[in-house]
N, C-alpha and C. Protein backbone atom coordinates (compact mmCIF):
# COMPACT_ATOMS: atom_id res chain seq x y z
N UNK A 1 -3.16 -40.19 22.72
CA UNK A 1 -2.76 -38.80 22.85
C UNK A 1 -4.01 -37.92 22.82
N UNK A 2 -4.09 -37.17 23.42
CA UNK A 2 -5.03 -35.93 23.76
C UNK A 2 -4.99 -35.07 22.66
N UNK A 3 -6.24 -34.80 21.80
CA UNK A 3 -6.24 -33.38 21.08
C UNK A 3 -6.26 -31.91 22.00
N UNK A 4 -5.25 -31.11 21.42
CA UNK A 4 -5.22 -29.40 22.11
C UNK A 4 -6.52 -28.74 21.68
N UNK A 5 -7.09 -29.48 21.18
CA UNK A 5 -8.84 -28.13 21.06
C UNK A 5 -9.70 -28.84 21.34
N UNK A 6 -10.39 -30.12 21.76
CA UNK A 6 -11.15 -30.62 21.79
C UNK A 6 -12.51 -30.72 20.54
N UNK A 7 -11.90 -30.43 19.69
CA UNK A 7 -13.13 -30.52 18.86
C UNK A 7 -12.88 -31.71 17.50
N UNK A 8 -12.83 -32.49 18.05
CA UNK A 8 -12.29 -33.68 16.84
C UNK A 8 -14.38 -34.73 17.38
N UNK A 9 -14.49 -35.40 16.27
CA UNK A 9 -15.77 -35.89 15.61
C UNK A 9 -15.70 -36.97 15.46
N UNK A 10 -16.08 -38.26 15.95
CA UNK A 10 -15.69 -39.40 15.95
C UNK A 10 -16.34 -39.33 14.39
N UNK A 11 -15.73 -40.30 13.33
CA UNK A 11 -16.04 -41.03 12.35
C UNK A 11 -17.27 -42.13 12.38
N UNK A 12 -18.56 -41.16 11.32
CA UNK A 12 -19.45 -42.55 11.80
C UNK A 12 -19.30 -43.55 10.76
N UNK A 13 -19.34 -45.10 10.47
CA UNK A 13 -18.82 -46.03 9.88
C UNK A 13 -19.70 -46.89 9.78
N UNK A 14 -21.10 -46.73 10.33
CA UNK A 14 -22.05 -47.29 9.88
C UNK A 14 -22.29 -47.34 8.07
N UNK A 15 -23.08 -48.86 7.86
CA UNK A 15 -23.52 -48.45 6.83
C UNK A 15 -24.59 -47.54 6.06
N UNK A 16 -23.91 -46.67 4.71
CA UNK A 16 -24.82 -46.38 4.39
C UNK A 16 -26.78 -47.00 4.04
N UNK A 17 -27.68 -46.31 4.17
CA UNK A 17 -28.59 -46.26 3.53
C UNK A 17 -28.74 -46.27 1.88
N UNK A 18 -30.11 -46.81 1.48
CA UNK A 18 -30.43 -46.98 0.00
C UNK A 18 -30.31 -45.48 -0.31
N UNK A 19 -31.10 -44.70 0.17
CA UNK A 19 -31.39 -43.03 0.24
C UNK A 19 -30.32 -41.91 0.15
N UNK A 20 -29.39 -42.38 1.13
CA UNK A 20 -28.12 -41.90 0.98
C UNK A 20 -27.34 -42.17 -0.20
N UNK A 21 -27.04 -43.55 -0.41
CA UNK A 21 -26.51 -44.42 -1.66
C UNK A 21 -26.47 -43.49 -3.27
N UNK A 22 -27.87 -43.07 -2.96
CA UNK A 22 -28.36 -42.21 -4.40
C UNK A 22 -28.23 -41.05 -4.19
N UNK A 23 -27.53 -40.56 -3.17
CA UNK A 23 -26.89 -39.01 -2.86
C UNK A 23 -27.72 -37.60 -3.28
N UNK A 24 -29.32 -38.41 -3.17
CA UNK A 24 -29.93 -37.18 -3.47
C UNK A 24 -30.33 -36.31 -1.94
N UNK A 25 -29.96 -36.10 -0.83
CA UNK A 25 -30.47 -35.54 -0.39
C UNK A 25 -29.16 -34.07 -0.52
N UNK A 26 -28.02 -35.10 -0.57
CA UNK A 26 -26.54 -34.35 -0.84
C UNK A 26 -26.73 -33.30 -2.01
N UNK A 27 -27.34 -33.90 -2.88
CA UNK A 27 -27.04 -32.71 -4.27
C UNK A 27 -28.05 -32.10 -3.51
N UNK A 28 -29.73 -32.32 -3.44
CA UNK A 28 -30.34 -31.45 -2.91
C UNK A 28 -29.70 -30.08 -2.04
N UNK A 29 -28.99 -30.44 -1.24
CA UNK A 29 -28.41 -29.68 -0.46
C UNK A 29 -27.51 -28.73 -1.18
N UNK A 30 -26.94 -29.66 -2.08
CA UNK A 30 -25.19 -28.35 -2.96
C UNK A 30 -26.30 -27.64 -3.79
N UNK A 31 -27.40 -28.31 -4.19
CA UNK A 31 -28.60 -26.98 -5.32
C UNK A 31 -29.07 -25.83 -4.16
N UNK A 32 -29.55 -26.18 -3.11
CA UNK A 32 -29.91 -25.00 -2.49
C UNK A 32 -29.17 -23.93 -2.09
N UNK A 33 -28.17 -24.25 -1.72
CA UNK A 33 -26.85 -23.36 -1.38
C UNK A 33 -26.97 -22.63 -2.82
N UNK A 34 -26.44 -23.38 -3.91
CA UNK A 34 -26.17 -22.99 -5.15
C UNK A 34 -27.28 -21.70 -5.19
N UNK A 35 -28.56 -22.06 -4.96
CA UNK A 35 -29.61 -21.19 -5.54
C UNK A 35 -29.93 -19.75 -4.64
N UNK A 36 -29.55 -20.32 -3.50
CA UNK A 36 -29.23 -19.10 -2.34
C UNK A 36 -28.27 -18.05 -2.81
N UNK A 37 -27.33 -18.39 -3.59
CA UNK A 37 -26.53 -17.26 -4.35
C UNK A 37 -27.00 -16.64 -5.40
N UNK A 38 -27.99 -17.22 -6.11
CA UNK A 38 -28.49 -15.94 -6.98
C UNK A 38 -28.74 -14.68 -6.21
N UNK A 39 -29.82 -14.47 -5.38
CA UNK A 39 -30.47 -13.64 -4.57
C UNK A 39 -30.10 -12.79 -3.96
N UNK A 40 -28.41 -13.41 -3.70
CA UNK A 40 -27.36 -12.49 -2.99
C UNK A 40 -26.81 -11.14 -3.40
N UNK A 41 -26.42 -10.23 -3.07
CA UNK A 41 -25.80 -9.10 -3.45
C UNK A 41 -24.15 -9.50 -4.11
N UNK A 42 -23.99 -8.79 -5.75
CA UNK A 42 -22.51 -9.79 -7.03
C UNK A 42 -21.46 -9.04 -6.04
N UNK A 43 -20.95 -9.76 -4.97
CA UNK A 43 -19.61 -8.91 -4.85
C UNK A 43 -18.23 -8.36 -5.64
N UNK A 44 -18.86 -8.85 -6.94
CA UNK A 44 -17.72 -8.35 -7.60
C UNK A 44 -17.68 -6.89 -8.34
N UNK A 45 -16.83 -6.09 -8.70
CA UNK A 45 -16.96 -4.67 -9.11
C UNK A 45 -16.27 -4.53 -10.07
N UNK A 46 -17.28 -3.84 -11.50
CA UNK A 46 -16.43 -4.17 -12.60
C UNK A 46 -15.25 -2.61 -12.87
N UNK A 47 -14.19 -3.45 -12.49
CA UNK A 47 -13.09 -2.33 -11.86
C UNK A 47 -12.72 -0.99 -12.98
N UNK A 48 -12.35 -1.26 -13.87
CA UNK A 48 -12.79 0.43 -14.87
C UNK A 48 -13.35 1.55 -14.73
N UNK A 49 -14.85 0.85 -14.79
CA UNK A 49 -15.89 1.68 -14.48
C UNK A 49 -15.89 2.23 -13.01
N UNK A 50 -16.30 1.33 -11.87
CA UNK A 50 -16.01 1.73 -10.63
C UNK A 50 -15.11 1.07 -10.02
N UNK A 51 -14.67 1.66 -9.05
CA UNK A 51 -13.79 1.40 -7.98
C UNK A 51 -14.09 1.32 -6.47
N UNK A 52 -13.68 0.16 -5.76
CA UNK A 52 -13.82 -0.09 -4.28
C UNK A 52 -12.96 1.18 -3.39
N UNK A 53 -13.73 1.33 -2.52
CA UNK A 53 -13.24 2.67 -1.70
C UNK A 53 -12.16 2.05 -1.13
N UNK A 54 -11.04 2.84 -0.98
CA UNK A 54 -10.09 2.48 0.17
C UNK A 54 -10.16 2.31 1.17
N UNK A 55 -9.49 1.73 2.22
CA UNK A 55 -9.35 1.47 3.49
C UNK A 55 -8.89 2.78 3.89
N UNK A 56 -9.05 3.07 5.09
CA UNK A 56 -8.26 4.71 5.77
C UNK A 56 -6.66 4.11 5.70
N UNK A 57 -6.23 2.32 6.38
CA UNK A 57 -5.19 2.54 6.40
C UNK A 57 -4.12 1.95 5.61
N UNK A 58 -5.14 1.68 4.34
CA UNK A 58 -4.16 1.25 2.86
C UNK A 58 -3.11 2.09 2.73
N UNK A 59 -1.93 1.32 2.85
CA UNK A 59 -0.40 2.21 2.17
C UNK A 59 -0.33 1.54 0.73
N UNK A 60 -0.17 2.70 0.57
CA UNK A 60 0.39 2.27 -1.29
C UNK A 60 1.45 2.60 -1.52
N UNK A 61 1.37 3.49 -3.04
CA UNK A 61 2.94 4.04 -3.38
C UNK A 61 3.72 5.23 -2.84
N UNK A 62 4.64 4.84 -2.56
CA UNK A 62 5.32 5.86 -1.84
C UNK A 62 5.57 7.06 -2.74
N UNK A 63 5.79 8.37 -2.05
CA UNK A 63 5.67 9.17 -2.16
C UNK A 63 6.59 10.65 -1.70
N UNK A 64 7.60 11.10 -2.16
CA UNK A 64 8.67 11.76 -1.25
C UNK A 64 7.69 13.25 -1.54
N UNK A 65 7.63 13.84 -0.52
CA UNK A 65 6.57 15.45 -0.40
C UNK A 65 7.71 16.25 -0.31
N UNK A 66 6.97 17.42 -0.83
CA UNK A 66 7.22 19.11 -0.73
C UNK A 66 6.33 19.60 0.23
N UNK A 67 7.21 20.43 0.58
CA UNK A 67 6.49 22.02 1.44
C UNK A 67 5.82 22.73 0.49
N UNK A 68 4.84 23.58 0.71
CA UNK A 68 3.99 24.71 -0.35
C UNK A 68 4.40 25.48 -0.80
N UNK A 69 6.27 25.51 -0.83
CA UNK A 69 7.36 26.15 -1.74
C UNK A 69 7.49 25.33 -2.98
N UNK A 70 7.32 24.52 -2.51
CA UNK A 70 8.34 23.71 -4.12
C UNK A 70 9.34 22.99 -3.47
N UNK A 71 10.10 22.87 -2.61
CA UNK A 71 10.98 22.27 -1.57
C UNK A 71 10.89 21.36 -0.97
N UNK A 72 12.04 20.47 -1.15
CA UNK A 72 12.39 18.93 -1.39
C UNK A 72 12.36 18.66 0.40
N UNK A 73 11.56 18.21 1.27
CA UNK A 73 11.49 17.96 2.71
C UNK A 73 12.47 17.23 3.14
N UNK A 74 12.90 15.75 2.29
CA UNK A 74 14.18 15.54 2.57
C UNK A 74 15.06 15.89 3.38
N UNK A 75 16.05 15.55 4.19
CA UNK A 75 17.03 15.88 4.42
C UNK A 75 18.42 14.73 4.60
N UNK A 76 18.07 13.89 4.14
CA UNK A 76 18.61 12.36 4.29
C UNK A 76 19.11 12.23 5.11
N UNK A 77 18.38 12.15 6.11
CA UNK A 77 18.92 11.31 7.62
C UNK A 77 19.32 10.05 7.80
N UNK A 78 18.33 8.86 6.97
CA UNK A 78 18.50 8.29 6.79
C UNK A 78 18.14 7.15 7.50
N UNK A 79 16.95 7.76 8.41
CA UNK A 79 16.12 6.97 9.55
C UNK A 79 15.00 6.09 8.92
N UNK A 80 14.24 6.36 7.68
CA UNK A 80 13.81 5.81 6.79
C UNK A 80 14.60 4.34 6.56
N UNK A 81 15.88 4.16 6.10
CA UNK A 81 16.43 3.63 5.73
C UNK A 81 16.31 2.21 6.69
N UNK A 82 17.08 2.96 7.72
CA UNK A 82 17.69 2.07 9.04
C UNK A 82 16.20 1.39 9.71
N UNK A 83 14.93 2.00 9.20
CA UNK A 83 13.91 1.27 9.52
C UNK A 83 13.15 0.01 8.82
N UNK A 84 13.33 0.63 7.60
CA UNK A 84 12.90 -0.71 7.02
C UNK A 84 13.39 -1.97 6.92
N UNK A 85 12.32 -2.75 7.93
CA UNK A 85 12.71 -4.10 7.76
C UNK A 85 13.47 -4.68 6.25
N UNK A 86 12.44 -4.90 5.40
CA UNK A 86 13.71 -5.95 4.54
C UNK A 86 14.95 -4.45 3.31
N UNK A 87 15.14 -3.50 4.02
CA UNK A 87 16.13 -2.86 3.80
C UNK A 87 16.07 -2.33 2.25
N UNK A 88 15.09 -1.99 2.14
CA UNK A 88 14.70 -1.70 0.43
C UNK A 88 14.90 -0.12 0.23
N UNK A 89 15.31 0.30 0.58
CA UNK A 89 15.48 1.96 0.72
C UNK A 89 16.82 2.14 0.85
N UNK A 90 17.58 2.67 0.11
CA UNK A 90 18.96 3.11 -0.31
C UNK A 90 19.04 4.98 -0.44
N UNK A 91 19.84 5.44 0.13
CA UNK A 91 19.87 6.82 0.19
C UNK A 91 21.60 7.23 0.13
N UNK A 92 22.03 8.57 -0.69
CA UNK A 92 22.62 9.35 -0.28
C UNK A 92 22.71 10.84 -0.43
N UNK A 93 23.39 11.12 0.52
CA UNK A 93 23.03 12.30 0.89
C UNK A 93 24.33 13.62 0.13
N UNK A 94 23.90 14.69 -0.14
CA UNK A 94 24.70 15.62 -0.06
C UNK A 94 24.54 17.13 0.09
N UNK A 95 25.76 18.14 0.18
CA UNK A 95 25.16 19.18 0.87
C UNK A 95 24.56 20.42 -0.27
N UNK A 96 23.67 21.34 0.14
CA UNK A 96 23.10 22.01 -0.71
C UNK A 96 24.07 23.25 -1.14
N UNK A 97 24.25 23.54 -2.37
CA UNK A 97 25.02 24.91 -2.62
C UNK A 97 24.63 26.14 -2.70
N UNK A 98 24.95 27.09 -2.87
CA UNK A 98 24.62 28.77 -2.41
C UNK A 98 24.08 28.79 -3.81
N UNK A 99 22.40 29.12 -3.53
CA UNK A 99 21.84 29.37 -4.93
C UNK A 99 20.52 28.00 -5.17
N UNK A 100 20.25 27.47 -3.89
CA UNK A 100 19.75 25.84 -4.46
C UNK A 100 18.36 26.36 -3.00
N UNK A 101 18.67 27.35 -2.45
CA UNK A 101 17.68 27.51 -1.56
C UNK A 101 16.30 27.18 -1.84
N UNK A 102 16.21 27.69 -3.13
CA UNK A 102 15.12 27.22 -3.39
C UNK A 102 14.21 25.79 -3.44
N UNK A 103 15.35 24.64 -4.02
CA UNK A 103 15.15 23.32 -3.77
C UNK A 103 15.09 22.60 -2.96
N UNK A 104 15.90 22.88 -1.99
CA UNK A 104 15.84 22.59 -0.93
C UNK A 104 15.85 23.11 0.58
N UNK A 105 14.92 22.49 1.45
CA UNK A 105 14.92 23.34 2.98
C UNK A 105 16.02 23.36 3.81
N UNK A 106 16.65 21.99 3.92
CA UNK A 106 17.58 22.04 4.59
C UNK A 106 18.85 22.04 3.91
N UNK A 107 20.34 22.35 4.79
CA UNK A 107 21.33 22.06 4.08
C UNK A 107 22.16 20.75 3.65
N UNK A 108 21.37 20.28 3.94
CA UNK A 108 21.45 18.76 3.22
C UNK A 108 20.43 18.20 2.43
N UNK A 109 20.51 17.29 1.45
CA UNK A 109 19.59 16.87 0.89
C UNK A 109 19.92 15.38 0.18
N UNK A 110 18.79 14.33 0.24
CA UNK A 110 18.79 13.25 -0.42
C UNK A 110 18.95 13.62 -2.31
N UNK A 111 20.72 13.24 -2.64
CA UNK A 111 20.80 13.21 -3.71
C UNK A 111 20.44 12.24 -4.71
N UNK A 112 20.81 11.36 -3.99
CA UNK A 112 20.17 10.33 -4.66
C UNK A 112 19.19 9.32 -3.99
N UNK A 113 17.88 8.80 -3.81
CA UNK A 113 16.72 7.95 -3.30
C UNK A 113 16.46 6.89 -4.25
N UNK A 114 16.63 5.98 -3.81
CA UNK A 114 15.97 4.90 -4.20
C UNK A 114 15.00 3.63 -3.27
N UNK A 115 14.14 3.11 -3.89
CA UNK A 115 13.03 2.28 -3.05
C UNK A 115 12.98 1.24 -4.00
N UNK A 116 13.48 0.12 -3.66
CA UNK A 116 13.39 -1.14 -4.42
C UNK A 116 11.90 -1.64 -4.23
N UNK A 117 11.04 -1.68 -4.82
CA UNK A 117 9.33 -2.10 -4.30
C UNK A 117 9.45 -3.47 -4.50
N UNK A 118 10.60 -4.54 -5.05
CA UNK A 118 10.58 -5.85 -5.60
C UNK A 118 10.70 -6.46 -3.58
N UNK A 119 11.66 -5.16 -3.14
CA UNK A 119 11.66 -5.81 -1.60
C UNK A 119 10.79 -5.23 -0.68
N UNK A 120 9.92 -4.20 -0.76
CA UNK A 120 9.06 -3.49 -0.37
C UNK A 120 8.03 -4.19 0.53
N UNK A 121 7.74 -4.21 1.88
CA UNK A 121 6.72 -5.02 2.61
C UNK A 121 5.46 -3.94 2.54
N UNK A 122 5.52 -2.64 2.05
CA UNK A 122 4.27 -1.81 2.54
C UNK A 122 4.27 -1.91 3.80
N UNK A 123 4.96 -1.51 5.06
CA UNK A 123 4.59 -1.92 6.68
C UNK A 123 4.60 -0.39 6.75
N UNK A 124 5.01 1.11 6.35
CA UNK A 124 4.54 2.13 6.55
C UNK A 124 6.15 2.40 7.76
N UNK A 125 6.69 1.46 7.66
CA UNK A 125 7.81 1.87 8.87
C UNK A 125 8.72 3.52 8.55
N UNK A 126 8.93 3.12 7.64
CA UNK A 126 9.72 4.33 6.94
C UNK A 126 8.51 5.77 7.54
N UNK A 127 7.40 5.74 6.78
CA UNK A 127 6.46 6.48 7.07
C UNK A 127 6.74 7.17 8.32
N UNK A 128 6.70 6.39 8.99
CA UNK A 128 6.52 6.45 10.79
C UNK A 128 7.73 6.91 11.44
N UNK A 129 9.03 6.74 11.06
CA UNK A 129 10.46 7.13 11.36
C UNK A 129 10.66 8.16 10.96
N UNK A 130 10.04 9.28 9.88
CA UNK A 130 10.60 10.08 9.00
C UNK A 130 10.69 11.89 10.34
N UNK A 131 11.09 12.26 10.63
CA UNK A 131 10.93 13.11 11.51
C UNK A 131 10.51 14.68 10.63
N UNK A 132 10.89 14.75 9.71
CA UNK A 132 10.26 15.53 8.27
C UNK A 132 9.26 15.51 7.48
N UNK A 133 8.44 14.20 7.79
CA UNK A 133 7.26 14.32 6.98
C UNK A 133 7.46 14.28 5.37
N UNK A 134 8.71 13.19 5.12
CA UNK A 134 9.14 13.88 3.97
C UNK A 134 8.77 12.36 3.00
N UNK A 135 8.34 11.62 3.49
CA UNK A 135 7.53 9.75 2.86
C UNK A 135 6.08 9.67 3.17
N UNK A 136 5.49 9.57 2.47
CA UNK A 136 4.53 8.80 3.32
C UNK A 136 3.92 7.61 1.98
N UNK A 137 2.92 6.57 2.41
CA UNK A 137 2.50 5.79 1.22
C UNK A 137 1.41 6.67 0.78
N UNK A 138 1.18 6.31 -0.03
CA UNK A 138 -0.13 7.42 -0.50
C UNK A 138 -1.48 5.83 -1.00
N UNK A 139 -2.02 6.37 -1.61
CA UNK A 139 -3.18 5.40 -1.93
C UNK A 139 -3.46 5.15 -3.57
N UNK A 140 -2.17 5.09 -4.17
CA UNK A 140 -2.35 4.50 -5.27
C UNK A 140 -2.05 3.37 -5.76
N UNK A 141 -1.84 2.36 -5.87
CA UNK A 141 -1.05 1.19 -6.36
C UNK A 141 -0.18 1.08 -7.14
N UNK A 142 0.79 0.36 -7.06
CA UNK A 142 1.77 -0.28 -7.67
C UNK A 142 1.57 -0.80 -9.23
N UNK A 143 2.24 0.63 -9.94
CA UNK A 143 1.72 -0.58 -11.35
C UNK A 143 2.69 -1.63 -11.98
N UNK A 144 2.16 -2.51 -12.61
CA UNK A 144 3.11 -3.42 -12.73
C UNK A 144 3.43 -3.39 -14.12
N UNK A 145 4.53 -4.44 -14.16
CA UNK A 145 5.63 -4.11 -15.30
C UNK A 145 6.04 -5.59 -15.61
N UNK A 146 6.94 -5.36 -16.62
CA UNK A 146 7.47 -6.69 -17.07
C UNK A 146 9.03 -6.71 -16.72
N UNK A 147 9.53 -5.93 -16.28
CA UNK A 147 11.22 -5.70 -16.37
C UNK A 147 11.45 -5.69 -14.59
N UNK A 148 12.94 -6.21 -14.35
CA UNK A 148 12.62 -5.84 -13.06
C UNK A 148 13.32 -4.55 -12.40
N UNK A 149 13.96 -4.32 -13.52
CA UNK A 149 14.74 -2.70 -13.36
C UNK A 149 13.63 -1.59 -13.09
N UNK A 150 12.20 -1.60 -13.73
CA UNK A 150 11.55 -0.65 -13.65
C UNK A 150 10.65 -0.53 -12.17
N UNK A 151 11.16 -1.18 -10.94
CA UNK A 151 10.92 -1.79 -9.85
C UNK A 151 11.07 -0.87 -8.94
N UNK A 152 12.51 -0.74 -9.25
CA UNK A 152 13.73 0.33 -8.50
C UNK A 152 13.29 1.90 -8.79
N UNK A 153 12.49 2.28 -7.64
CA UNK A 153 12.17 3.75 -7.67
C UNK A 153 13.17 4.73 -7.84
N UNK A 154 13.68 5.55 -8.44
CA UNK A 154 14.77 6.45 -7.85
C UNK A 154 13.63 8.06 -7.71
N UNK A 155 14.33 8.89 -7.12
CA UNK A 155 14.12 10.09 -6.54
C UNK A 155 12.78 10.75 -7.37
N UNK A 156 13.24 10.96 -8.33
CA UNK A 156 12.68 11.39 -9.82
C UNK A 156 10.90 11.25 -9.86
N UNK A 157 11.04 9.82 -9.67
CA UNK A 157 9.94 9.10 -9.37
C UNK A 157 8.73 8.87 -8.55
N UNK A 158 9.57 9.21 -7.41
CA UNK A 158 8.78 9.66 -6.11
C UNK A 158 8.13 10.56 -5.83
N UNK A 159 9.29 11.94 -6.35
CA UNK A 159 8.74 13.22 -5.81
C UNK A 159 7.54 13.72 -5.96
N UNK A 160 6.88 14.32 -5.42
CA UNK A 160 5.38 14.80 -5.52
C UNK A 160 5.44 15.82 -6.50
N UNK A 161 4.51 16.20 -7.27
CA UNK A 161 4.64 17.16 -8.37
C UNK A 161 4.55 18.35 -7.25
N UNK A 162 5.56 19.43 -8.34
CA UNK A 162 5.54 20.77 -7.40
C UNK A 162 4.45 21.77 -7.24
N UNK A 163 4.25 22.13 -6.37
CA UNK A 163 2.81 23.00 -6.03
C UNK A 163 2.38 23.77 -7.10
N UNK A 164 3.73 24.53 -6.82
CA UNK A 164 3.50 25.72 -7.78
C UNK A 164 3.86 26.01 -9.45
N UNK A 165 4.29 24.73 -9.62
CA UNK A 165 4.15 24.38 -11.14
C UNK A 165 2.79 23.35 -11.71
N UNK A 166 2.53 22.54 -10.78
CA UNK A 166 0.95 22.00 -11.08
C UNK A 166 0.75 21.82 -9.99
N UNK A 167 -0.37 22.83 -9.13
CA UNK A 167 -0.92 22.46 -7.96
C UNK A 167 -2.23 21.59 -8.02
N UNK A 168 -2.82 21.34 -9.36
CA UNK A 168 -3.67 20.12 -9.27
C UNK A 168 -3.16 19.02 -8.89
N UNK A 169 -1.97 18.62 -10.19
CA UNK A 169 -1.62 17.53 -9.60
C UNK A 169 -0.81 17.05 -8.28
N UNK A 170 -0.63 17.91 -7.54
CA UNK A 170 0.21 18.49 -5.88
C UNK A 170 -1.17 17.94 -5.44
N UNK A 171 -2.22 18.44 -5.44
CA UNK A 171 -3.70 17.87 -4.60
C UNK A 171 -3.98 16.23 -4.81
N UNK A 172 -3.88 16.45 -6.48
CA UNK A 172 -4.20 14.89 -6.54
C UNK A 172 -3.34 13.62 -6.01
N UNK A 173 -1.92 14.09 -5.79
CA UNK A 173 -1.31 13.51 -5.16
C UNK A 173 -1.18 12.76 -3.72
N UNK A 174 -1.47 13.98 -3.23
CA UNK A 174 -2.29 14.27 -1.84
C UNK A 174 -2.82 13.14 -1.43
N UNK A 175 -3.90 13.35 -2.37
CA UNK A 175 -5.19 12.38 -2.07
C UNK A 175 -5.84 13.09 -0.57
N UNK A 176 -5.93 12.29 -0.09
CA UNK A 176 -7.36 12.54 2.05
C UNK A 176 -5.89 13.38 2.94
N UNK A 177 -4.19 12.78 2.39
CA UNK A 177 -3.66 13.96 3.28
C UNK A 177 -3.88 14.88 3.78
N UNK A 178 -3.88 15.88 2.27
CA UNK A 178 -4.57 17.47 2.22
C UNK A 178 -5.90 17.73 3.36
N UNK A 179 -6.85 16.95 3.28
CA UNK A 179 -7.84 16.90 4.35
C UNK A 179 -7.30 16.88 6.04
N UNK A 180 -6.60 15.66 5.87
CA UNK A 180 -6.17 15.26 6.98
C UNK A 180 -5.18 16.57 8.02
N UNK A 181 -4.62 16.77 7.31
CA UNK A 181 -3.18 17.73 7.48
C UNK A 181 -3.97 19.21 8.15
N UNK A 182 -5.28 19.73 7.14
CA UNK A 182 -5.98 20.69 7.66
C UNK A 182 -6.58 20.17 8.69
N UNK A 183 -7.34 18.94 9.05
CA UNK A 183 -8.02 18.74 10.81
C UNK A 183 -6.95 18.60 11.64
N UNK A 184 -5.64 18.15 11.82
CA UNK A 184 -4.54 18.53 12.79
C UNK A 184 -4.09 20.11 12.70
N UNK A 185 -4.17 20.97 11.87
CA UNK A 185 -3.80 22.82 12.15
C UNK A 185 -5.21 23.13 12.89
């Protein structure tokens, strides 16, 4: 039978040598390698202290946004939902009452959100479906836990802190968005 890559190495089966036998040219060889790594630049980073820059297109934890009101972008469509592959996003919806203007933009709103992260692929699909701008991942990580109830995002959880009750933490939330968002206006 024919190999599909051509790169197979016949086996040599000669006998070894005395020289070989005593496998010093072999260790020779695993010491130099070995010693070639001192010299090298420690790729490792002692993570506390500093931190490795992100990727531009690391998704992390999700994130449900406000408008620069205070107002829940939401509107539970529910296109989020119907996108994510392994179906980890649960939504329902209900309508807003006379007096809630403030909370919300539209007259509907996601009452209840949840994001199971135990089924969560990070693929950004949701992101990408949202016609509101109202998900996106942001660039923080996932912290972990011991329970698996504490997994299950609900609404609460998500929401971005409100502008105008802490607009630091509204920026820090942000993260390169805020940047981003001003080079598209």
């Amino acid at each position: 039978m024919q190999s599909l890559t051509n790169r197979f190495q016949p086996v040599d089966r000669s006998p070894m040598t005395i020289w070989e036998k005593m496998y010093i040219p072999a260790i020779a060889k695993g010491m130099g390698i070995t010693f070639s790594h001192i010299f090298k630049k420690n790729p490792t980073i002692q993570f506390p202290e500093k931190t490795r820059p992100f990727s531009p297109v690391f998704r992390g934890l999700h994130i449900l946004n406000r408008d620069e009101e205070g107002r829940e972008n939401c509107t539970a469509c529910g296109l989020c939902a119907v996108a994510c592959p392994a179906e980890a996003i649960t939504m329902e919806a209900a309508e807003r009452l006379p007096g809630e203007e403030h909370l919300y933009r539209e007259e509907k709103y996601a009452a209840k959100y949840e994001i199971n992260m135990l089924r969560c692929i990070f693929c950004g699909f949701c992101e990408d479906a949202c016609p509101k701008d109202a998900i996106y991942l942001s660039e923080s990580f996932m912290p972990s836990d011991y329970l698996r109830s504490q997994f299950i995002y609900k609404k609460e959880d998500l929401l971005i802190p409100d502008p105008k009750e802490d607009p630091e933490a509204y920026k820090k939330a942000l993260g390169n968005r805020a940047s981003q968002k001003k080079q598209k206006d």
